[in-house]
N, C-alpha and C. Protein backbone atom coordinates (compact mmCIF):
# COMPACT_ATOMS: atom_id res chain seq x y z
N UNK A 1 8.92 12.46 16.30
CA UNK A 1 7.66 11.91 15.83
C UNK A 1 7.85 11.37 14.41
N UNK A 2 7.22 10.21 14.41
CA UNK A 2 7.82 9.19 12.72
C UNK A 2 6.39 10.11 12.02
N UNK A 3 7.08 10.51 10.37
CA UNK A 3 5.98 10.67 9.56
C UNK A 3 5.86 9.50 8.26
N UNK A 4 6.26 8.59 8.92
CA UNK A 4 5.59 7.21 7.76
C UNK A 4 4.16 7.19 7.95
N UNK A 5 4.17 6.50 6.21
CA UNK A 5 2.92 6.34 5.64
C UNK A 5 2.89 5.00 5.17
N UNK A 6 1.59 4.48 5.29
CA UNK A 6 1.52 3.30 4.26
C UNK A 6 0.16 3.62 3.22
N UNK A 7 0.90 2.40 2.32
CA UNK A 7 0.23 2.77 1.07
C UNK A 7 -1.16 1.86 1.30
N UNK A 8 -2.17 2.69 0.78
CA UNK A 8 -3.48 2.02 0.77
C UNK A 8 -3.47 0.17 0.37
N UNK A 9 -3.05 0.47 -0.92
CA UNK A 9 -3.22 -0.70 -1.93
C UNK A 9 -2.10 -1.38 -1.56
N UNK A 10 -0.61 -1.34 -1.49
CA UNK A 10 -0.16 -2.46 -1.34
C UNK A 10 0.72 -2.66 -0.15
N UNK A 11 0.99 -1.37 0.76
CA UNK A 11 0.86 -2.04 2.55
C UNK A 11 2.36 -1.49 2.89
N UNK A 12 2.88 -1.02 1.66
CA UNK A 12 4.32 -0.63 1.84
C UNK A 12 4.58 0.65 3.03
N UNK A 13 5.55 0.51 3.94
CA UNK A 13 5.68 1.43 4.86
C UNK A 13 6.73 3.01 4.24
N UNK A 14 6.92 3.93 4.34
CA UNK A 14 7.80 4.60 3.59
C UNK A 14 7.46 6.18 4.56
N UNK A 15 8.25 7.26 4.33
CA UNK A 15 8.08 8.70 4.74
C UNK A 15 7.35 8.84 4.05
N UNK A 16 6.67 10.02 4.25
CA UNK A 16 5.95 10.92 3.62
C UNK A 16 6.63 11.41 2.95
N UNK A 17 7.97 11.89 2.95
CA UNK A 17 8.51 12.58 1.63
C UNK A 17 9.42 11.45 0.80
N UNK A 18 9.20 9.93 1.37
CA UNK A 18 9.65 9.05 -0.09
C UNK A 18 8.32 8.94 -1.04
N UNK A 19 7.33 8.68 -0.23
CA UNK A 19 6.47 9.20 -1.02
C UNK A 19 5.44 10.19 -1.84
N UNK A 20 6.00 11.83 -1.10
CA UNK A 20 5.97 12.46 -2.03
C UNK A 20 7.38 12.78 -3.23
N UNK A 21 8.72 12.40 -3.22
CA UNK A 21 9.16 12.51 -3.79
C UNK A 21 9.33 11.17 -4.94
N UNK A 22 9.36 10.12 -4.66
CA UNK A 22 9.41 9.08 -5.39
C UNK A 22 8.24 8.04 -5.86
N UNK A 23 6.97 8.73 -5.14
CA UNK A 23 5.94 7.78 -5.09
C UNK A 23 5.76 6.13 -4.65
N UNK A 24 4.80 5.59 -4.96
CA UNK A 24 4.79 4.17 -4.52
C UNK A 24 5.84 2.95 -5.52
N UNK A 25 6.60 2.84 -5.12
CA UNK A 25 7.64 1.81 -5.99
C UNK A 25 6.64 0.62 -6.58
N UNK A 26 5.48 0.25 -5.74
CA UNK A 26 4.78 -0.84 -5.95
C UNK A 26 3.89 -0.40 -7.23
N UNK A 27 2.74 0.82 -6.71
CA UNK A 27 1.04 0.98 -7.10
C UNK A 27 1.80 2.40 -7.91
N UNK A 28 2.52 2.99 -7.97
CA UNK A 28 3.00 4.54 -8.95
C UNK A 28 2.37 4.62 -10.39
N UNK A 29 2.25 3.48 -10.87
CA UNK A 29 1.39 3.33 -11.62
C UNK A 29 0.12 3.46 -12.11
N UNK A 30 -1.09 2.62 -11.42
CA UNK A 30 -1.90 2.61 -11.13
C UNK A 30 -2.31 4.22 -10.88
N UNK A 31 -1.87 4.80 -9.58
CA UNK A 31 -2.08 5.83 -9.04
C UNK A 31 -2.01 7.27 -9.98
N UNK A 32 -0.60 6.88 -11.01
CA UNK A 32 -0.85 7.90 -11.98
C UNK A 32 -2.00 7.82 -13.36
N UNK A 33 -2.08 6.34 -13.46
CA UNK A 33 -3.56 6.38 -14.26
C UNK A 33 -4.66 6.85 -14.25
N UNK A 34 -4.86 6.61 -12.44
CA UNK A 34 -5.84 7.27 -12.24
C UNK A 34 -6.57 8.50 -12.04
N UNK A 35 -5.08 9.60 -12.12
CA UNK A 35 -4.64 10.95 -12.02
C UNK A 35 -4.84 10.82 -10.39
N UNK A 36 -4.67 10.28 -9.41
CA UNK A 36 -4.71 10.79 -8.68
C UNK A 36 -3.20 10.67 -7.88
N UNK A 37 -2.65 11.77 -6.73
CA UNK A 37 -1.48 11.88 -5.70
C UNK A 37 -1.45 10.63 -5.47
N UNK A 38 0.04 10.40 -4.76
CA UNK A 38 0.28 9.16 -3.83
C UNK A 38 -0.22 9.43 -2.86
N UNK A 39 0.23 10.55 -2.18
CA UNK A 39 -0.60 11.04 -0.75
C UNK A 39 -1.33 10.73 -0.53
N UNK A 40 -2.67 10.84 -1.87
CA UNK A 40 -4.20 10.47 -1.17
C UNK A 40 -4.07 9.16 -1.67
N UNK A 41 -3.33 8.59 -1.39
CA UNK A 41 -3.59 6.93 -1.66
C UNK A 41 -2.42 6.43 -0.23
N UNK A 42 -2.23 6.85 0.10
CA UNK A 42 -1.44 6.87 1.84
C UNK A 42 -2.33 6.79 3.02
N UNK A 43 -1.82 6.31 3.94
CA UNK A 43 -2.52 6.90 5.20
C UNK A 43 -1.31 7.02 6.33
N UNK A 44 -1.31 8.17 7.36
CA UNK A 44 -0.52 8.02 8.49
C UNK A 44 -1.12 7.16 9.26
N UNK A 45 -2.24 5.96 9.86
CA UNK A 45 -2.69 5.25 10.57
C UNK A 45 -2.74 3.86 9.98
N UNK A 46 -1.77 3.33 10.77
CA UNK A 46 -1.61 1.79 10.35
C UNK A 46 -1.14 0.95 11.11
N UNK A 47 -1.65 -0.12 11.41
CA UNK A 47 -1.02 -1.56 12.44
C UNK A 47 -0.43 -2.10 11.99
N UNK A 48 0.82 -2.88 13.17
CA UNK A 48 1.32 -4.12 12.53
C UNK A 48 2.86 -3.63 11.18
N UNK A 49 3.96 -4.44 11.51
CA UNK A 49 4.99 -4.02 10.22
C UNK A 49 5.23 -5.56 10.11
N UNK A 50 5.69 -5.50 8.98
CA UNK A 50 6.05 -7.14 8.96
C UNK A 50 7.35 -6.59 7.47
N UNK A 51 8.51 -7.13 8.07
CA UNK A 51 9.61 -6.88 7.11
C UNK A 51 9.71 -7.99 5.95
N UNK A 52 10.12 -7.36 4.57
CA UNK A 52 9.91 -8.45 3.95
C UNK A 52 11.01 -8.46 2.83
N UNK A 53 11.95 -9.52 2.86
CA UNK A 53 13.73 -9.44 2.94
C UNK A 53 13.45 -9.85 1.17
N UNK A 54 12.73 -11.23 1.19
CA UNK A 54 12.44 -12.17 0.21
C UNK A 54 10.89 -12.20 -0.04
N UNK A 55 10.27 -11.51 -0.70
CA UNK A 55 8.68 -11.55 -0.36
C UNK A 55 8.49 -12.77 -1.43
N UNK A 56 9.26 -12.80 -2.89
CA UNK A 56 8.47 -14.05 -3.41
C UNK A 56 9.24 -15.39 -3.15
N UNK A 57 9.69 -15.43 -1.71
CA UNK A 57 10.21 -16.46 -1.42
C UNK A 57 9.09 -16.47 0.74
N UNK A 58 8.32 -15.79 0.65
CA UNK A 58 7.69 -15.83 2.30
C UNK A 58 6.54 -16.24 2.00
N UNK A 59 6.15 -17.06 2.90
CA UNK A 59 4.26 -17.32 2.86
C UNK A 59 3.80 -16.53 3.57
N UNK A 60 4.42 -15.82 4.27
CA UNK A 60 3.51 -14.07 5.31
C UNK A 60 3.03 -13.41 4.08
N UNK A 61 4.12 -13.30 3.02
CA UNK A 61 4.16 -12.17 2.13
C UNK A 61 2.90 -12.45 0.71
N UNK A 62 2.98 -14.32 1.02
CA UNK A 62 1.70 -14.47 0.21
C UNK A 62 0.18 -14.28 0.90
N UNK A 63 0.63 -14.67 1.92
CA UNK A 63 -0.78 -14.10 2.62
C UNK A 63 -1.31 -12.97 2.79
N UNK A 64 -0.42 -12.12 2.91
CA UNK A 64 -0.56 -10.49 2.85
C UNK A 64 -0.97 -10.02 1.42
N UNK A 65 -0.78 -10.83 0.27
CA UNK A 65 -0.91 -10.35 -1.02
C UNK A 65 0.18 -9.34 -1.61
N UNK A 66 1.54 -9.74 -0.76
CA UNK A 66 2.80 -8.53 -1.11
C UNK A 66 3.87 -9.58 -2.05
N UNK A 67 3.38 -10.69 -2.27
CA UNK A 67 4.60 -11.57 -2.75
C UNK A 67 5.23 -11.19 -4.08
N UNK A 68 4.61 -10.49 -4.75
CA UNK A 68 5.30 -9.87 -5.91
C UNK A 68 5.52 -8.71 -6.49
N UNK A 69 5.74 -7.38 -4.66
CA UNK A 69 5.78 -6.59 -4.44
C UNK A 69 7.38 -6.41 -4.40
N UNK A 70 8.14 -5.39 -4.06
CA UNK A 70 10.02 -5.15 -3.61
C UNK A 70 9.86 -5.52 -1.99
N UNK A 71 11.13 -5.66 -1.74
CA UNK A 71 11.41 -6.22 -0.14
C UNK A 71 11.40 -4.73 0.28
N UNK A 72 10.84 -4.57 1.81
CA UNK A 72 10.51 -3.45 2.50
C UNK A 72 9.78 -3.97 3.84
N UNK A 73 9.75 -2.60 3.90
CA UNK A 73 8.22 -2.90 5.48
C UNK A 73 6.74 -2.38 4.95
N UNK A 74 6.00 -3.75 5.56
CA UNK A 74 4.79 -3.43 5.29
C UNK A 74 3.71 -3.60 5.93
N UNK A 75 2.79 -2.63 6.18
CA UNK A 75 1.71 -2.83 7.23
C UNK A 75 0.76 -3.88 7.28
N UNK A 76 0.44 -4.65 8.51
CA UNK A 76 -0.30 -5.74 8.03
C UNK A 76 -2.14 -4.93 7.92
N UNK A 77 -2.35 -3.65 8.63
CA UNK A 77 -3.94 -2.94 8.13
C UNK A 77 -3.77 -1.62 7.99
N UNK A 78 -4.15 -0.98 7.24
CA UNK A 78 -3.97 0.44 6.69
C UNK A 78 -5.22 1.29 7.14
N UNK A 79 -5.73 1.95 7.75
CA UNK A 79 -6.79 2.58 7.81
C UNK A 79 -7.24 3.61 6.67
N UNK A 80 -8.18 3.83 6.17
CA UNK A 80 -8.33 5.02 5.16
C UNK A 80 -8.93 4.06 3.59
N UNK A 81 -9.16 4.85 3.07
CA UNK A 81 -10.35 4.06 1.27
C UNK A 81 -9.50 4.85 0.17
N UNK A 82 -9.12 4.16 -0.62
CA UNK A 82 -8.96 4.57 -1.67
C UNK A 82 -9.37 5.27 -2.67
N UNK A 83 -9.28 6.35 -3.00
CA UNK A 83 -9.99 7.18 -4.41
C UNK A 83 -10.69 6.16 -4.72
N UNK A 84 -12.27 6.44 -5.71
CA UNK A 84 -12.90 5.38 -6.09
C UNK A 84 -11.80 5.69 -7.58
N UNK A 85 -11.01 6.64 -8.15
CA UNK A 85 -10.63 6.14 -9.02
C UNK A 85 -9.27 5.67 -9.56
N UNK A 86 -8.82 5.02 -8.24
CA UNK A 86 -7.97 3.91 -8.17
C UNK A 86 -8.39 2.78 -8.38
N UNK A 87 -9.84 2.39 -7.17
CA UNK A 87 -10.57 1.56 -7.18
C UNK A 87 -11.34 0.92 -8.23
N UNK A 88 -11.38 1.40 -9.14
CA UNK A 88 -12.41 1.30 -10.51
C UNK A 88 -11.36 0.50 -11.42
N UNK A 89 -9.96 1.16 -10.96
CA UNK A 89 -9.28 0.19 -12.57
C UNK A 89 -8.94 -1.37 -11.55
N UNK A 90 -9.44 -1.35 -10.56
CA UNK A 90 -8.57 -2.55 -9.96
C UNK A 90 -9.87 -3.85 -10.01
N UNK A 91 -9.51 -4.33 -10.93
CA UNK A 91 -11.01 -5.65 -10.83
C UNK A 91 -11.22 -6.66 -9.58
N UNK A 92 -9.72 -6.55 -8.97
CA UNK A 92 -9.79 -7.44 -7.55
C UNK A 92 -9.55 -7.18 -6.54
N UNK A 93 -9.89 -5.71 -5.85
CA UNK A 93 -9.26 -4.36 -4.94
C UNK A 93 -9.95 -5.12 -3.51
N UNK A 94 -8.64 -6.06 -2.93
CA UNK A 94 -9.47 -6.04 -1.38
C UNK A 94 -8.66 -4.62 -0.37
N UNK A 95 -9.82 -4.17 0.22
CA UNK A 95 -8.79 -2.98 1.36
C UNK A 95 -8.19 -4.02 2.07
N UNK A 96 -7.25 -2.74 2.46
CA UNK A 96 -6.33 -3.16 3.84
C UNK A 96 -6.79 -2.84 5.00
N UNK A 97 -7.64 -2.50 5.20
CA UNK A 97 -8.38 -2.12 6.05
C UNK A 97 -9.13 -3.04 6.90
N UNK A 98 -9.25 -3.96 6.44
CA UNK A 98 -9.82 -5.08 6.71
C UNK A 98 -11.43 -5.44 6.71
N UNK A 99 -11.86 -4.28 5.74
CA UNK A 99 -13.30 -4.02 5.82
C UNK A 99 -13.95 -4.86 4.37
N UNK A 100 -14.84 -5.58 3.79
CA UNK A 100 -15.08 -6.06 2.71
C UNK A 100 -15.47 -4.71 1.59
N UNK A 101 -15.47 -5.39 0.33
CA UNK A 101 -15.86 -4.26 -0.36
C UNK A 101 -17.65 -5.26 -0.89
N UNK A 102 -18.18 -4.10 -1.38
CA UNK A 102 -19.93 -4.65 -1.54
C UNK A 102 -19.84 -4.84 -2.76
């Protein structure tokens, strides 16, 4: 049974223990600003992988909003919401979820 996770915010596919041991290569940042885990900024439920060799060289990867993310696998919808206080420092936070924000 696979225990990958993807990351809320930026779609990256990874274990559960790359991301509890190394956190998000992308959002680690963010996530520690906001004091909150990577974990709860993960979800195990997600559609869709789309590999991405050259992301600031793919138009998938601009469409996805990963183009100036590291090459990896990444989910094209993430199920699950982000801490609102992730959400608060991000002035342009669309989910992956595919749900709008209000």
């Amino acid at each position: 049974m696979s225990s990958d996770r993807a990351c809320m915010l930026c779609g990256i596919v990874q274990t559960t223990n790359e991301f509890s041991n190394d956190g998000c290569p992308n959002c680690q940042g963010i996530f520690e600003e906001a004091g909150v885990s990577t974990i709860e900024c993960t979800s195990p439920s997600f559609e869709g992988l789309i590999g991405m060799c050259k992301p600031n060289k793919s138009w998938v990867a601009k469409w996805m909003s990963v183009d100036q993310y590291i090459p990896g696998m990444y989910a094209v919808k993430v199920d699950g919401r982000l801490p609102i206080e992730v959400v608060d420092l991000l002035p342009f936070y669309k989910p992956r979820d595919g749900s709008q924000v209000e």
